[in-house]
N, C-alpha and C. Protein backbone atom coordinates (compact mmCIF):
# COMPACT_ATOMS: atom_id res chain seq x y z
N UNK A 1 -53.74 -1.60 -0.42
CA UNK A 1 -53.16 -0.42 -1.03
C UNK A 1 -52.02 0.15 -0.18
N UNK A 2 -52.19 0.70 1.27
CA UNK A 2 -50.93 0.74 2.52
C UNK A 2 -49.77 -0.50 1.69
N UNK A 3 -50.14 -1.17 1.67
CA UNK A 3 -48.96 -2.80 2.11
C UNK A 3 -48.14 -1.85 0.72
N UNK A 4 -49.00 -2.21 -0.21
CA UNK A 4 -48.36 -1.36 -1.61
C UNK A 4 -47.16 -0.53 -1.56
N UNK A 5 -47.69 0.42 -1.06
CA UNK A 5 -46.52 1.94 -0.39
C UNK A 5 -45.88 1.60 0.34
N UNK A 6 -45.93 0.60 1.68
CA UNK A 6 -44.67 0.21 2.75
C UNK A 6 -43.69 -0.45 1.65
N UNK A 7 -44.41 -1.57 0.83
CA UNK A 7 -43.20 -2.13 -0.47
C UNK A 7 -42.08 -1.21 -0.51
N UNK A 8 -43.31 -0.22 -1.76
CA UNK A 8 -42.55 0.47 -2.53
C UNK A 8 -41.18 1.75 -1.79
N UNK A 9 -42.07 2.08 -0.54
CA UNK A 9 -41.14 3.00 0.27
C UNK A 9 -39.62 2.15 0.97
N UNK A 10 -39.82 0.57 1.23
CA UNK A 10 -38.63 0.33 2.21
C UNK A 10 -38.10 -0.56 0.25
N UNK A 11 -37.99 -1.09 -0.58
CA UNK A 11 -37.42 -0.91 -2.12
C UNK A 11 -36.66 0.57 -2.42
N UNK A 12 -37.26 1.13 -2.60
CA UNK A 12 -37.08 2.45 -2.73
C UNK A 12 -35.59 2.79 -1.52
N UNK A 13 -36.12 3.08 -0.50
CA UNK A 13 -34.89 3.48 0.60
C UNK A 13 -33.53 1.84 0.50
N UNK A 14 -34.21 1.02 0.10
CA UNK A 14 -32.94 -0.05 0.47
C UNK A 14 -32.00 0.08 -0.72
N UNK A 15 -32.61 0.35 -1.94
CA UNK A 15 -31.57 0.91 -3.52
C UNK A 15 -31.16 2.20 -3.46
N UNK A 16 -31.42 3.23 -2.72
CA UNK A 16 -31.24 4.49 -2.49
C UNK A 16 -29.59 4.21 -1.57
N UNK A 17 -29.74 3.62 -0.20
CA UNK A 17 -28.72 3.35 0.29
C UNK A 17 -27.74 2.79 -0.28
N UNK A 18 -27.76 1.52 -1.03
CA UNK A 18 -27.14 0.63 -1.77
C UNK A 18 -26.17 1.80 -2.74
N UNK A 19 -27.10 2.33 -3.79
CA UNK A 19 -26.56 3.05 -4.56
C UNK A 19 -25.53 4.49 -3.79
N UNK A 20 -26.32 5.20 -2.80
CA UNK A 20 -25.34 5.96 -2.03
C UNK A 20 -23.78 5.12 -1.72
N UNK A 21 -23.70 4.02 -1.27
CA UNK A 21 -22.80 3.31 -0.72
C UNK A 21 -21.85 3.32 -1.73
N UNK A 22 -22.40 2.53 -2.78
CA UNK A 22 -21.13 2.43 -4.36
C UNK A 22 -20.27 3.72 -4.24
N UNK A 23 -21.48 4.96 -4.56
CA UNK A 23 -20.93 5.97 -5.17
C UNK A 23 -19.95 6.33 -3.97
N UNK A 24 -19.77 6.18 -2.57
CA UNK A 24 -19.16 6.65 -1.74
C UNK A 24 -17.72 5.64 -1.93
N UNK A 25 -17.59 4.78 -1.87
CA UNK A 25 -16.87 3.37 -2.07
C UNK A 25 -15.79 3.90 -3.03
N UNK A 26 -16.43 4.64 -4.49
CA UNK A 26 -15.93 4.15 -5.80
C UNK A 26 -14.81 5.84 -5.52
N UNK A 27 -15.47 6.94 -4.99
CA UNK A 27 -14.86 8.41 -4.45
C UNK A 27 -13.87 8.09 -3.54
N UNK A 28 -14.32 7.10 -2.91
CA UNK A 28 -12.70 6.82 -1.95
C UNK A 28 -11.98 6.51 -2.52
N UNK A 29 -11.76 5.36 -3.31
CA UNK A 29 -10.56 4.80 -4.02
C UNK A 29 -9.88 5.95 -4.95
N UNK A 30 -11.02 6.78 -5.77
CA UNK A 30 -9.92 7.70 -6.39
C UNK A 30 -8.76 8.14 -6.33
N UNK A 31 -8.89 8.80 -5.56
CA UNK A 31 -7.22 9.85 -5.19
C UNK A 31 -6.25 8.94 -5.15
N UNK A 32 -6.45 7.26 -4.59
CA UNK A 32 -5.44 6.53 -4.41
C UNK A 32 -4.84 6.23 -5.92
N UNK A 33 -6.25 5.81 -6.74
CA UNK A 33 -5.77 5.65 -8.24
C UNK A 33 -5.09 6.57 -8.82
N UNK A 34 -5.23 7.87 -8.65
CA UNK A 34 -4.99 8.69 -9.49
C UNK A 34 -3.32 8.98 -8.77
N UNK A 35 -3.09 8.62 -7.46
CA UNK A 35 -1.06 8.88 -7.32
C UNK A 35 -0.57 7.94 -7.81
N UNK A 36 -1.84 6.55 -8.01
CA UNK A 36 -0.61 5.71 -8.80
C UNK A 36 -0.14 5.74 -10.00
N UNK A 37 -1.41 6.24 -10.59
CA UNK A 37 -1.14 6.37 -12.18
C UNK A 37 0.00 7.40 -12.40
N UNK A 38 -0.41 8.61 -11.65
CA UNK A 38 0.74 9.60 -12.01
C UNK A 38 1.86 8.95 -11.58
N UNK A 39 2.35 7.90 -10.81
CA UNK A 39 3.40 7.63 -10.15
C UNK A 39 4.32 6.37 -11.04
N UNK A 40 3.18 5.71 -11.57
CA UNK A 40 3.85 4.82 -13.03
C UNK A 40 3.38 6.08 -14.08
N UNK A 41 3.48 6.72 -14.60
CA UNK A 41 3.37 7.74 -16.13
C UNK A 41 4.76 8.37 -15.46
N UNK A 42 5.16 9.43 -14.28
CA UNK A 42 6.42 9.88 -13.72
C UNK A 42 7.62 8.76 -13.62
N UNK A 43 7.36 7.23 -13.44
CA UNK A 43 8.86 6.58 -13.79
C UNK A 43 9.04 6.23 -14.76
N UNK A 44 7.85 5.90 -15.78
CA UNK A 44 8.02 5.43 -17.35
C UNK A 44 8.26 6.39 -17.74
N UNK A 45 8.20 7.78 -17.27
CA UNK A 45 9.03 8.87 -18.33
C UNK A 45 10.26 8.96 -18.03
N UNK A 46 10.96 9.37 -16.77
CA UNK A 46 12.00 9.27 -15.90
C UNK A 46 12.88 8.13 -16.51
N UNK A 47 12.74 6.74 -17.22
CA UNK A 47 13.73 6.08 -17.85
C UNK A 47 13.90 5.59 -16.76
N UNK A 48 13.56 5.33 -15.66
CA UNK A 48 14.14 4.37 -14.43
C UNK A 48 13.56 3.20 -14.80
N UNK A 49 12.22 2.79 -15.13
CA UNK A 49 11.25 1.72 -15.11
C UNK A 49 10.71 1.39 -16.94
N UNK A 50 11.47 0.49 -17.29
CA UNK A 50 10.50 0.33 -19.00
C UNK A 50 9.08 0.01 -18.93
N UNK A 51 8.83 -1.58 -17.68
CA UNK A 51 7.65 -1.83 -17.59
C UNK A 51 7.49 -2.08 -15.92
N UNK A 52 5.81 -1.92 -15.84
CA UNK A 52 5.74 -1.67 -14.44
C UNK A 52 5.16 -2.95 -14.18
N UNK A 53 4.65 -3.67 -12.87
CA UNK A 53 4.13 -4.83 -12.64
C UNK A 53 2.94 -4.58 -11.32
N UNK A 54 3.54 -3.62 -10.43
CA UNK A 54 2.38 -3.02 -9.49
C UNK A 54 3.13 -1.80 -8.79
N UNK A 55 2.18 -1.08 -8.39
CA UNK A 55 2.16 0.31 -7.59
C UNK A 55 1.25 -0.05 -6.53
N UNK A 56 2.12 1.10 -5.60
CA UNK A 56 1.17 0.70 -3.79
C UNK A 56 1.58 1.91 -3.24
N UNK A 57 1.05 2.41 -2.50
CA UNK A 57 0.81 4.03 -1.62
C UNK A 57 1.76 3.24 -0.60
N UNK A 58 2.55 4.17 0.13
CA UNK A 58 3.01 4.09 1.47
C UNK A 58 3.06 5.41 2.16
N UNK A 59 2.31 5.64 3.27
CA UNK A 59 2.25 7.22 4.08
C UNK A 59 3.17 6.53 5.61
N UNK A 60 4.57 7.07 4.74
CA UNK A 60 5.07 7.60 6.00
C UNK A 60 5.12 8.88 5.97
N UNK A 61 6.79 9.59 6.57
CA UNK A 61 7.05 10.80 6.61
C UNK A 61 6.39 11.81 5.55
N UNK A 62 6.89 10.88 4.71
CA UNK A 62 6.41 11.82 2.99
C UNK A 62 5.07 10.89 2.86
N UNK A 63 4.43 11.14 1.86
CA UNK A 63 3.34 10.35 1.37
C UNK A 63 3.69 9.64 -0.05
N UNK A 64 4.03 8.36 -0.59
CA UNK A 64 4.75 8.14 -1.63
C UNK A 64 3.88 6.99 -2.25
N UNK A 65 4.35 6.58 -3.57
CA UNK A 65 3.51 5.43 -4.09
C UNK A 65 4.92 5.02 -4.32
N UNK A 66 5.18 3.36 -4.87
CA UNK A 66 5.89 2.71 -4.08
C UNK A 66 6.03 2.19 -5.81
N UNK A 67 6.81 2.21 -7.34
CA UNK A 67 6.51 1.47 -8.31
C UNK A 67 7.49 -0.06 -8.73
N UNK A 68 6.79 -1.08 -8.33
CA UNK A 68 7.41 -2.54 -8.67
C UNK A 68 7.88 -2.39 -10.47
N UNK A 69 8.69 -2.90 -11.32
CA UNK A 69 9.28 -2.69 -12.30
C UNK A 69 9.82 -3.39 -12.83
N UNK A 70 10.58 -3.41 -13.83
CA UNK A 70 11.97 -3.63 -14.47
C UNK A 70 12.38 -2.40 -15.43
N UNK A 71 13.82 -2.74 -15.55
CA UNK A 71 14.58 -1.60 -15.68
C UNK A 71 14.50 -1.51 -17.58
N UNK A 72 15.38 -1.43 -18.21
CA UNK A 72 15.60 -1.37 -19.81
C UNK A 72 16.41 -2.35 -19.71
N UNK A 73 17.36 -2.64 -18.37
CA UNK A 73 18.26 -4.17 -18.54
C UNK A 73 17.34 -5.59 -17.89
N UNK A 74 16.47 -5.59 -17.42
CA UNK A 74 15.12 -6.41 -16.99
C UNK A 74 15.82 -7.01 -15.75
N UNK A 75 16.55 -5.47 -14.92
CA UNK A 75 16.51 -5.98 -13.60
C UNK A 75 15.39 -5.28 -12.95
N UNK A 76 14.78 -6.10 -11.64
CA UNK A 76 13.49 -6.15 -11.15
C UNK A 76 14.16 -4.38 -10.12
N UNK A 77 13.38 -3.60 -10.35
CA UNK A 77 13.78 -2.35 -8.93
C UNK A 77 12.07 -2.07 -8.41
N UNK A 78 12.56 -1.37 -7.16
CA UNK A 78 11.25 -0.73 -6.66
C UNK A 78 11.59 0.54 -6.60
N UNK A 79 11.17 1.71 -7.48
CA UNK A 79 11.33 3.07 -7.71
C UNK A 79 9.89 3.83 -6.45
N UNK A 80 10.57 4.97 -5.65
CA UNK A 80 9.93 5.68 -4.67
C UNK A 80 9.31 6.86 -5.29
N UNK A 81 8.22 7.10 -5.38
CA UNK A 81 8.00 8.13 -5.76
C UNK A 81 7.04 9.15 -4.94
N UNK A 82 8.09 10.04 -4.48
CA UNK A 82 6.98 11.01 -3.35
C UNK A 82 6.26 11.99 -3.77
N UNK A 83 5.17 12.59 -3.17
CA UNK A 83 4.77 13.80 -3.54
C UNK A 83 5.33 14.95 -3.56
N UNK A 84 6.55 15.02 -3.05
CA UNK A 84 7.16 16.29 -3.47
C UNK A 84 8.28 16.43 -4.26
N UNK A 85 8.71 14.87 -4.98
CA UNK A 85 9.84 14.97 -6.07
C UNK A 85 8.98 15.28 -7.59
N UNK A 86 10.04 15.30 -8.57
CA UNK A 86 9.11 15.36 -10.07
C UNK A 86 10.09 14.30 -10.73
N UNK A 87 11.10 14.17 -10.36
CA UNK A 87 12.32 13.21 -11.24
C UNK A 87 13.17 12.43 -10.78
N UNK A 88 13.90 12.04 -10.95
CA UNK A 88 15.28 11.44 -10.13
C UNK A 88 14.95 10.78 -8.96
N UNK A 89 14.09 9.67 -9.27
CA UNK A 89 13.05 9.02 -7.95
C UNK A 89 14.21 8.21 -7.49
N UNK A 90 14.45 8.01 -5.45
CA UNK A 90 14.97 7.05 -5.46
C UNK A 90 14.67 5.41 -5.94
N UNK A 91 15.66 4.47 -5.54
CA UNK A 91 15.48 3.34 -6.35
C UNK A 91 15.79 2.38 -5.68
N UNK A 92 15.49 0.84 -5.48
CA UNK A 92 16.59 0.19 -5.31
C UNK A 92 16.25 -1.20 -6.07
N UNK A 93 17.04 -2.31 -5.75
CA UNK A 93 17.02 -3.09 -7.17
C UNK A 93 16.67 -4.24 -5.69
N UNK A 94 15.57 -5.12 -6.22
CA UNK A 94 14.78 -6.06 -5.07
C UNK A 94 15.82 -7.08 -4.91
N UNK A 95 16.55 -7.26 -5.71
CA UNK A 95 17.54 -8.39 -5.59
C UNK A 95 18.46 -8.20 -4.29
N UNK A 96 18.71 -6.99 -3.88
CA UNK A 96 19.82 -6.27 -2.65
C UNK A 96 19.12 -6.08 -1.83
N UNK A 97 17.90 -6.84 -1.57
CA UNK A 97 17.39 -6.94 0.12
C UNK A 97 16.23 -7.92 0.04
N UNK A 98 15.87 -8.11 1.57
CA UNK A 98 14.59 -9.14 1.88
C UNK A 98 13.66 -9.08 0.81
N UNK A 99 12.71 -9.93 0.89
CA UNK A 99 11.15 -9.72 0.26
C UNK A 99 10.15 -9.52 1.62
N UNK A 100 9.02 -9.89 0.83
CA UNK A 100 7.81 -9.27 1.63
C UNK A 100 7.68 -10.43 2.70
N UNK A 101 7.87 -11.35 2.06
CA UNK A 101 7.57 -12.87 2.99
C UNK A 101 8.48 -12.80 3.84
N UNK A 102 9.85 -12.97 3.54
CA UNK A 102 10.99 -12.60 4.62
C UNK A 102 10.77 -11.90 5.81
N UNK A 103 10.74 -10.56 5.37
CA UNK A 103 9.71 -9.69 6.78
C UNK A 103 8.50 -10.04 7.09
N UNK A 104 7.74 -10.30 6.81
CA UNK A 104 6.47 -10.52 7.45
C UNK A 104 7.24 -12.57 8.37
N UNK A 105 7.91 -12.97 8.05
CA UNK A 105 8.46 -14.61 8.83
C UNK A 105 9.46 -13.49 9.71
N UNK A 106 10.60 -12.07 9.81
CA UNK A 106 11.18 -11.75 10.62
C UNK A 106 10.13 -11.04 12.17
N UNK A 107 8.63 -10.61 11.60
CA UNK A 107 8.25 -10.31 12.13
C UNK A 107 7.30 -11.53 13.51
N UNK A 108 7.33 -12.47 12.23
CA UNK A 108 6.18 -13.34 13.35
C UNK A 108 7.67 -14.64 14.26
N UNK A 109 8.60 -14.01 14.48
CA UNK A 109 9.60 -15.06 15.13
C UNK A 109 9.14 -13.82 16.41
N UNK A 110 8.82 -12.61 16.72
CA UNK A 110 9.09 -12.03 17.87
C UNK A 110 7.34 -11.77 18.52
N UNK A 111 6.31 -11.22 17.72
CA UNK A 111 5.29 -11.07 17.80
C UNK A 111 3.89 -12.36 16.65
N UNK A 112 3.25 -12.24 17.56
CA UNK A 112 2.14 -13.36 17.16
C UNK A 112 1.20 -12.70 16.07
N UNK A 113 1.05 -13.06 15.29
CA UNK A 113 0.93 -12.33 14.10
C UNK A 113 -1.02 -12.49 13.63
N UNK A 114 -1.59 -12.37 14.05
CA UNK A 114 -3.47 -12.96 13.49
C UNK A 114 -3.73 -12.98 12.12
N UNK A 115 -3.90 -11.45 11.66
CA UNK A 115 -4.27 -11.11 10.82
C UNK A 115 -3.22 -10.37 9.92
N UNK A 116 -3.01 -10.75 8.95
CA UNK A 116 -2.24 -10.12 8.16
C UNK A 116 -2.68 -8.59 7.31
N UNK A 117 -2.61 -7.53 7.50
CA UNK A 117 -3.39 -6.57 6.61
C UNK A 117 -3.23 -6.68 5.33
N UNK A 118 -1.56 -5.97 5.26
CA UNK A 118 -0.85 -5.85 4.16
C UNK A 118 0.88 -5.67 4.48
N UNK A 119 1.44 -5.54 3.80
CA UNK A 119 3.07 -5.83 3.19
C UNK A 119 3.43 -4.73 2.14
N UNK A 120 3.97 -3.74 2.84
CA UNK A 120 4.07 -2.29 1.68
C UNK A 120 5.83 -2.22 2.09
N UNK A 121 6.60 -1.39 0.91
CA UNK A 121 7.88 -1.33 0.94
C UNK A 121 7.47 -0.02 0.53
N UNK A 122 8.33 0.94 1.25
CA UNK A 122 8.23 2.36 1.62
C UNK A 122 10.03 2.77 1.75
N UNK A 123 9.97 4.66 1.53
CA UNK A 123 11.24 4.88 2.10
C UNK A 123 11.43 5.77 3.22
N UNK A 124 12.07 5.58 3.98
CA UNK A 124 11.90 6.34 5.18
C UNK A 124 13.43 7.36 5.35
N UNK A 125 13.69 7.97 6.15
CA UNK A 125 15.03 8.38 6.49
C UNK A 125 16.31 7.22 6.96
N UNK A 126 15.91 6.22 7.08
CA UNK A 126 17.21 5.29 7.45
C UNK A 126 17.28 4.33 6.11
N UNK A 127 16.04 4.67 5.33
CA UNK A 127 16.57 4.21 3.56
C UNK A 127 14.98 2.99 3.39
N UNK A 128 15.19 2.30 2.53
CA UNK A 128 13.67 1.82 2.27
C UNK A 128 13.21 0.33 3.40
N UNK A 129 12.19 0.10 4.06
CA UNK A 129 11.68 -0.47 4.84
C UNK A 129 10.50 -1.13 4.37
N UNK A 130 10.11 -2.18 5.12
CA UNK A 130 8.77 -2.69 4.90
C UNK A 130 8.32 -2.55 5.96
N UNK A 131 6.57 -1.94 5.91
CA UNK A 131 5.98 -1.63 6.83
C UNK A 131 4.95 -3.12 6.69
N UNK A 132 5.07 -3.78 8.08
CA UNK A 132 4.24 -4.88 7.87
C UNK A 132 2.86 -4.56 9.05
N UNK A 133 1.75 -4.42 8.39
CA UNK A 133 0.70 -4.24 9.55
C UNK A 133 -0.35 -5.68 9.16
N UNK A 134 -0.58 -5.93 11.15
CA UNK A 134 -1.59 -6.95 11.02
C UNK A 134 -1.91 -6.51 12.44
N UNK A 135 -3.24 -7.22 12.74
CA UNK A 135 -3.94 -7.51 14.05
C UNK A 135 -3.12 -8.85 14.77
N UNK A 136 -3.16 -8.44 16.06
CA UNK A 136 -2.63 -9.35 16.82
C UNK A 136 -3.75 -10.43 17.33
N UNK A 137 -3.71 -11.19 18.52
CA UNK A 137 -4.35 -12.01 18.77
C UNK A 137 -5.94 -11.58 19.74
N UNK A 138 -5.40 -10.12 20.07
CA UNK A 138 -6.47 -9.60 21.20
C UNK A 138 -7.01 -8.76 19.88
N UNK A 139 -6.59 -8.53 18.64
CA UNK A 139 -7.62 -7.56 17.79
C UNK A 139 -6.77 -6.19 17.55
N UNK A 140 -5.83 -6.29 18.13
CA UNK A 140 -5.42 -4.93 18.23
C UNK A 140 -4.88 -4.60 16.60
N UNK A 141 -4.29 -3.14 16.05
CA UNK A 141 -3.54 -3.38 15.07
C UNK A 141 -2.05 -2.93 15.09
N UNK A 142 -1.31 -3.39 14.38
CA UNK A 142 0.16 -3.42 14.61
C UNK A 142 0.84 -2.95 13.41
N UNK A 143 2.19 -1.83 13.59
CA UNK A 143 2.65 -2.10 12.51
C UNK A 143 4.45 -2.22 12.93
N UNK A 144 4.84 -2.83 12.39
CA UNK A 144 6.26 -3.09 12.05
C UNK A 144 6.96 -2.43 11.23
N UNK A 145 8.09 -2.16 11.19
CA UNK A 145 8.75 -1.86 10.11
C UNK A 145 10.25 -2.50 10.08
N UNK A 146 10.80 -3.07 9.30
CA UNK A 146 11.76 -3.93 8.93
C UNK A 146 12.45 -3.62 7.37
N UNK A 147 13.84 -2.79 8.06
CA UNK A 147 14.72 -2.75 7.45
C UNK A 147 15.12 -3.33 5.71
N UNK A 148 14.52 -3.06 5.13
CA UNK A 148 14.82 -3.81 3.04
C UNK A 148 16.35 -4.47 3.03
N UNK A 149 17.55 -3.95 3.76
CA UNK A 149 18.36 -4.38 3.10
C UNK A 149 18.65 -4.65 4.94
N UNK A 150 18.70 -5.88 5.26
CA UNK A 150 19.68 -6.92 6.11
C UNK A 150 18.52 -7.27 7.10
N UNK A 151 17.23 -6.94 7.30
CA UNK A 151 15.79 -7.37 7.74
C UNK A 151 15.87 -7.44 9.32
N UNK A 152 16.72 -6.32 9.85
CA UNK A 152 16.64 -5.64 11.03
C UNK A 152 15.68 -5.03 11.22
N UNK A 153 14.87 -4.85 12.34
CA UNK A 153 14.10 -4.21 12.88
C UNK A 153 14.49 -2.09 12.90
N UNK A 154 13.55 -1.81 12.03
CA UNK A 154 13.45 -0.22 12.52
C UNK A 154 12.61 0.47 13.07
N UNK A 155 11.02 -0.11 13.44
CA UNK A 155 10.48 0.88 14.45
C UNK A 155 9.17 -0.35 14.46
N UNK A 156 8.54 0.25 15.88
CA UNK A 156 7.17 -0.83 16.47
C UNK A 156 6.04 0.27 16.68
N UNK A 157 4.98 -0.12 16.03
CA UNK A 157 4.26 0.84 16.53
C UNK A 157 3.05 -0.11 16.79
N UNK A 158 2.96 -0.59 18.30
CA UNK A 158 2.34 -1.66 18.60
C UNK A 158 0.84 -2.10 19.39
N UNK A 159 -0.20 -2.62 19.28
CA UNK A 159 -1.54 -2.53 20.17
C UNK A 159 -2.04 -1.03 19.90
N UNK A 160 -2.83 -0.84 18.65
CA UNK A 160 -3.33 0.16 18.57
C UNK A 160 -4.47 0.14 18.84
């Protein structure tokens, strides 16, 4: 009868946790969903973007979601959209600078690259950048940032 109740008590606590976990998991992602959505519904109204293809958060200076596209002429742009604009998002058209692969190959000619995180295109004050973060070889994490248009180096923020 004991053995019974140890069952039912460590069942009990192991779906209790499980289920705590989801619900914590599924509350994090929100807020991220919800700047993107507003952030593709704000360029599909705006007339910058007809159709979208992906959205991605970038927290630099500003905090911005980042919308991949085409235009009404089905050129490819990446429209910026920060939290403190409502319209007139900057823009630029992917064809007039690097890609993601480009920077992330400008980055691993100088630093040894492990782990790749992610590959986000952001805008900063010297105009739009890719922030490339990965772990290095000791574990550490790294981020780069590399210039969108001529794939110069603009800032290291390195062995974190």
């Amino acid at each position: 009868m004991v053995l019974n109740w140890v069952k039912f008590i460590v069942v009990f606590l192991v779906s209790l946790t499980s289920v705590i976990t989801i619900i914590v998991l599924y509350s994090a992602d929100k807020p991220v969903s919800n700047a993107k959505e507003k952030a593709i519904e704000a360029v599909i109204q705006s007339g910058q973007l007809v159709s979208v293809n992906t959205a991605q958060p970038y927290n630099g200076k500003v905090s911005s979601v980042t919308v991949f596209g085409l235009d009404e002429k089905g050129v490819a742009k990446a429209v910026f959209v920060d939290e403190n604009q409502k319209s007139d998002f900057k823009e630029v058209k992917l064809k007039n600078g690097i890609k993601a692969d480009e920077a992330v190959t400008i980055v691993k000619q100088e630093i040894a690259v492990h782990d790749l995180l992610h590959v986000t295109l952001g805008m900063e004050e010297d105009g739009p950048v890719w922030e490339v973060a990965f772990n290095n070889e000791k574990g550490k994490l790294n981020y780069v940032y590399v210039l969108f248009e001529g794939g110069q180096w603009w800032k290291r923020i390195l062995n974190l």
